[in-house]
Protein backbone atom coordinates (compact mmCIF):
# COMPACT_ATOMS: atom_id res chain seq x y z
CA UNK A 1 -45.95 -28.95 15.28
CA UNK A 2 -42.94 -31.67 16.53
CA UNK A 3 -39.69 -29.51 15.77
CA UNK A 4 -38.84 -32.53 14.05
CA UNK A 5 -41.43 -31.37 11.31
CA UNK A 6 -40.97 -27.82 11.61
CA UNK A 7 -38.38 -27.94 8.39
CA UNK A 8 -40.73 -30.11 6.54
CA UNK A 9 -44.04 -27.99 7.01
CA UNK A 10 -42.05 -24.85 6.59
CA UNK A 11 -40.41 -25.85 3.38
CA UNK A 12 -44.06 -27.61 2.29
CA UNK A 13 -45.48 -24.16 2.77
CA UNK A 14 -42.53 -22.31 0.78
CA UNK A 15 -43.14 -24.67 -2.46
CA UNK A 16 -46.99 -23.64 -1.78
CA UNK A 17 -45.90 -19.87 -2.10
CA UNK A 18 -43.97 -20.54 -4.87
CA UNK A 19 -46.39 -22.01 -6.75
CA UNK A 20 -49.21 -19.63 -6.21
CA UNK A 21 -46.29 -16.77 -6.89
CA UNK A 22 -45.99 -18.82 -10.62
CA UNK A 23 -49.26 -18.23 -11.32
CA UNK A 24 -47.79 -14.44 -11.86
CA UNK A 25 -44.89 -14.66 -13.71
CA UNK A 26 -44.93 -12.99 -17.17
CA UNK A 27 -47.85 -11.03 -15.94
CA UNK A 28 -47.41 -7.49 -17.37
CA UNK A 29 -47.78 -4.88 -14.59
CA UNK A 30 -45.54 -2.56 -14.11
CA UNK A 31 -45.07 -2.92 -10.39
CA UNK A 32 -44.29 -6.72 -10.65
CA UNK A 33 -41.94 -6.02 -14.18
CA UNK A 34 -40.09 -2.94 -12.39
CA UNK A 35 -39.15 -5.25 -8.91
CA UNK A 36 -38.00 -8.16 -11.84
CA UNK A 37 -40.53 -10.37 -10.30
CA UNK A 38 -39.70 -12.55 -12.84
CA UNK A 39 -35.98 -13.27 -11.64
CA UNK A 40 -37.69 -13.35 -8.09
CA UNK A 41 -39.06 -16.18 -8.90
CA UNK A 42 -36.33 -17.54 -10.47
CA UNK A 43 -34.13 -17.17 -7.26
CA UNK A 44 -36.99 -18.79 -5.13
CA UNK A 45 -36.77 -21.92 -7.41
CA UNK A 46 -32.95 -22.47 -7.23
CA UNK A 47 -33.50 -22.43 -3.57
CA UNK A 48 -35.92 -24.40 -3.46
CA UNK A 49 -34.43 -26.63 -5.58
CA UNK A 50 -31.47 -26.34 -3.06
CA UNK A 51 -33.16 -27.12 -0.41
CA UNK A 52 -34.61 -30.52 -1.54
CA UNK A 53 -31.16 -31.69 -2.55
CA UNK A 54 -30.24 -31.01 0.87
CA UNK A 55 -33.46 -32.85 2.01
CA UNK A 56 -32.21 -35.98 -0.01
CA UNK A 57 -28.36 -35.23 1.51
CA UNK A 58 -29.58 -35.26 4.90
CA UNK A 59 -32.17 -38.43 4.51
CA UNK A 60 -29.07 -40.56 3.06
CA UNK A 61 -26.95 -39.00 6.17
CA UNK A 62 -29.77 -40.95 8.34
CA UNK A 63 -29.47 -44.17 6.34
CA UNK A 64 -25.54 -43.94 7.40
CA UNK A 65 -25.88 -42.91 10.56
CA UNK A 66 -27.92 -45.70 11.27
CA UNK A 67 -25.45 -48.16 9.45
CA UNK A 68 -22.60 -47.16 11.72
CA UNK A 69 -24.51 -47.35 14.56
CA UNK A 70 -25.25 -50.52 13.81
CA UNK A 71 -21.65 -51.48 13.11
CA UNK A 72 -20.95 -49.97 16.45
CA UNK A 73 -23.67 -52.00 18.36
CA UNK A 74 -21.96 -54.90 17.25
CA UNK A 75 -18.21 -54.36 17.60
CA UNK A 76 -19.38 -53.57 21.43
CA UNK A 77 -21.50 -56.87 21.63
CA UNK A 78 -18.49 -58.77 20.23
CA UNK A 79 -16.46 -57.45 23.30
CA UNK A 80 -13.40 -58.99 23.87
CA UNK A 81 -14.37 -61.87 21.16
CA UNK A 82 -11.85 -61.52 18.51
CA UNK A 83 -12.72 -61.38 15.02
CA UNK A 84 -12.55 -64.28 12.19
């Protein structure tokens, strides 16, 4: 795996967990109710919930990023021209 990917696949395979860890909420055992499984999963969704707002944070970093590079591609092309 690219390490470019390596956040991507890891946090593919984290929503994977959580949803086969959904499949046990509300379940009544009593080892799942007395480690509040429940709120586990709870936790796991706010981060993963974090994590793909930081997914969409970083991917509209990338669209500016690549604006001002732009920008700066040009003021250097311009070179001494001045501007209208």
């Amino acid at each position: 795996i690219a390490a470019s990917s390596q956040p991507s696949f890891a946090f593919s395979k984290l929503q994977d967990l959580r949803a086969s860890f959904e499949r046990l909420r509300g379940l009544q055992i009593d080892a799942l109710k007395a480690m509040g499984f429940d709120t586990l999963l709870d936790d796991l969704a706010s981060i993963c919930d974090a994590l793909t707002e930081l997914d969409r944070i970083n991917a509209d970093m990338g669209v500016t990023d690549s604006a001002l590079t732009m920008l700066l591609q040009l003021l250097e092309s311009a070179g001494e021209q001045p501007l209208a």
